[in-house]
C-alpha atoms as a PDB file:
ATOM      1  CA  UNK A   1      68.560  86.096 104.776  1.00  0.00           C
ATOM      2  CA  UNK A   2      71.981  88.302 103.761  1.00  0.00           C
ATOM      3  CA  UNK A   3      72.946  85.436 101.304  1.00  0.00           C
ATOM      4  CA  UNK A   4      69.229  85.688  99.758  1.00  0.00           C
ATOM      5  CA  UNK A   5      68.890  89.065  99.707  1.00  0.00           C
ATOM      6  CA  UNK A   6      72.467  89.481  97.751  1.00  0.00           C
ATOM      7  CA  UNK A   7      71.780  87.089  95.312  1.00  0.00           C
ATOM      8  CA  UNK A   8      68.606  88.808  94.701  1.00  0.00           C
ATOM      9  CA  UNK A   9      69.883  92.587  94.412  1.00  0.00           C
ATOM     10  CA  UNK A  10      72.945  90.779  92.199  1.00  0.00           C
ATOM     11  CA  UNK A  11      70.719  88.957  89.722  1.00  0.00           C
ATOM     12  CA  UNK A  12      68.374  92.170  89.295  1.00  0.00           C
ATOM     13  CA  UNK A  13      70.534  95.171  88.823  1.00  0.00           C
ATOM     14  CA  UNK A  14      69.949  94.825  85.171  1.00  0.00           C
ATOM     15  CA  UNK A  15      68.242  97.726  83.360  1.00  0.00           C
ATOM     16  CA  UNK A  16      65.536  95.594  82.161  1.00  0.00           C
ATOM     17  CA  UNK A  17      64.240  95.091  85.837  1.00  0.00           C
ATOM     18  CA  UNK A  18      62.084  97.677  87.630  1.00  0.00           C
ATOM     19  CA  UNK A  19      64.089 100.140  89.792  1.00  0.00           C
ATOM     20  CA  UNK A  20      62.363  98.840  92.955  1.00  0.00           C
ATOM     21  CA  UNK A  21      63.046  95.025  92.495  1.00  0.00           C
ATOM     22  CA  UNK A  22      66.847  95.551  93.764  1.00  0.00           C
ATOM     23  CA  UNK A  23      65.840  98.575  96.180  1.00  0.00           C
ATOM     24  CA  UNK A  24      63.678  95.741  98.371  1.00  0.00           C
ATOM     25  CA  UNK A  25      66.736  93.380  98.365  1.00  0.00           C
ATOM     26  CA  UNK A  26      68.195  95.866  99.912  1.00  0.00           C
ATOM     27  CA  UNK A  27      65.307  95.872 102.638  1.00  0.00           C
ATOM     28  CA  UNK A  28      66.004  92.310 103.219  1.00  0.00           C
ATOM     29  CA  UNK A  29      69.606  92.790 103.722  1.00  0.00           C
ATOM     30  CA  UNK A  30      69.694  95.656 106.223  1.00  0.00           C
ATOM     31  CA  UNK A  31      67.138  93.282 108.005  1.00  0.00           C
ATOM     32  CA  UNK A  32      69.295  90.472 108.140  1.00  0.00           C
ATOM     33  CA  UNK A  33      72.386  92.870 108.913  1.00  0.00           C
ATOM     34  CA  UNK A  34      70.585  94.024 111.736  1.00  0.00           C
ATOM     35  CA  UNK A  35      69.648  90.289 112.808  1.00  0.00           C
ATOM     36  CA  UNK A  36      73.676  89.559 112.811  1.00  0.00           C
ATOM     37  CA  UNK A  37      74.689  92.407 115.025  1.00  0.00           C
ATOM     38  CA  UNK A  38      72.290  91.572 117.670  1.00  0.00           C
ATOM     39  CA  UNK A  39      73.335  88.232 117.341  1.00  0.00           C
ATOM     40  CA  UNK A  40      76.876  89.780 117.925  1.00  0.00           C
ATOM     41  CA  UNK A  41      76.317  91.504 120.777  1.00  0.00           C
ATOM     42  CA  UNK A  42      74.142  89.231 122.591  1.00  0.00           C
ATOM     43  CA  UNK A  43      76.900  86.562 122.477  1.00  0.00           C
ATOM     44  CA  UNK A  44      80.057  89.280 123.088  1.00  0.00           C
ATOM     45  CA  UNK A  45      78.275  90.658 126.482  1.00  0.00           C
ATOM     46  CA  UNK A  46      77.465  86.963 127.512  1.00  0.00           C
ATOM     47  CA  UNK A  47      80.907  86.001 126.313  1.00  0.00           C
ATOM     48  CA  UNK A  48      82.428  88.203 128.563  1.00  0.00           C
ATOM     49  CA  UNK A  49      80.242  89.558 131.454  1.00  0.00           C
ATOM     50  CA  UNK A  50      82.871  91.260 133.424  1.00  0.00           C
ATOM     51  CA  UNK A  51      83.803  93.602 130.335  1.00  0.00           C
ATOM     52  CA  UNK A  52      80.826  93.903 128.767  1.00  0.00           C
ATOM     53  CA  UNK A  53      81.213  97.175 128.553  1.00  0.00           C
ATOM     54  CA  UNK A  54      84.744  97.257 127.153  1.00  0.00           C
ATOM     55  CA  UNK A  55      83.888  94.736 124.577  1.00  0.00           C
ATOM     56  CA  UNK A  56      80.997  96.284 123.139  1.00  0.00           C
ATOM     57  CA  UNK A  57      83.348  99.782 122.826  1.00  0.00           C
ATOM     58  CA  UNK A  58      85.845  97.706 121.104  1.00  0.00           C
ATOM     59  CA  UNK A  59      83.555  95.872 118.444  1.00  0.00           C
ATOM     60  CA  UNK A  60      82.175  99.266 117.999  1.00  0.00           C
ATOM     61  CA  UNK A  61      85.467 101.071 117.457  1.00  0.00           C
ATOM     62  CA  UNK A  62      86.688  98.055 115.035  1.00  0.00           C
ATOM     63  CA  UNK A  63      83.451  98.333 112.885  1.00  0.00           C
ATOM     64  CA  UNK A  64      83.789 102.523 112.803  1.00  0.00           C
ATOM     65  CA  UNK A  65      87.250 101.804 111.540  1.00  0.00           C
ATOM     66  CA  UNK A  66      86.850  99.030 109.604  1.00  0.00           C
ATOM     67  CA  UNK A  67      83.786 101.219 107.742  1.00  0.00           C
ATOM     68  CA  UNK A  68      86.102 104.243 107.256  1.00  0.00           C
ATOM     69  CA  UNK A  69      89.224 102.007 105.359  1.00  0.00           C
ATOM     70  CA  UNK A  70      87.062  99.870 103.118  1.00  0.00           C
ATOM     71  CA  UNK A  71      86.936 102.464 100.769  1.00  0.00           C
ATOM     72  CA  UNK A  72      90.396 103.854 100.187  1.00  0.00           C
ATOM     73  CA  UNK A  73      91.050  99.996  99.308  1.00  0.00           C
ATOM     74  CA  UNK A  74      88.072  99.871  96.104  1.00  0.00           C
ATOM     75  CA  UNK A  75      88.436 100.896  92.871  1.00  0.00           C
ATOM     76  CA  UNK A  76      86.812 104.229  91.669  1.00  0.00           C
ATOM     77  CA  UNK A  77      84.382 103.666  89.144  1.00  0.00           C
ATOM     78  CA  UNK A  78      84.515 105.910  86.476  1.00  0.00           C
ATOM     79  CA  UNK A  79      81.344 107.763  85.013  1.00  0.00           C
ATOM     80  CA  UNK A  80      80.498 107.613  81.530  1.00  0.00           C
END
């Protein structure tokens, strides 16, 4: 579903398509997003039962970090 749903918003963020064609991509990717993460955390508490707690404070730490460096390492577009 993520694969699908990027190749969809990528081959219809062209001016000539409707606004809303690449905004419902986008519905299908948070879906499948969300999908992934459960899957995640189903298999990291059953991973490791005994730290379940510790684990899940972890992943959650790495993806708030993660989240806040990914953008001092793009590009800045620049607005015409």
């Amino acid at each position: 579903m993520l694969a699908a749903a990027l190749f969809w918003f990528a081959w219809t963020t062209y001016p000539t398509v409707h606004w809303i064609v690449p905004v419902i991509a986008t519905v299908f990717f948070s879906t499948g997003s969300f999908f992934l993460f459960q899957r995640i955390w189903t298999f990291l508490v059953t991973a490791y039962p005994k730290y379940a707690v510790s684990v899940m404070a972890v992943n959650t730490t790495a993806r708030s970090l993660l989240a806040a460096a990914f953008p001092l390492f793009t590009n800045q577009s620049k607005c015409r």
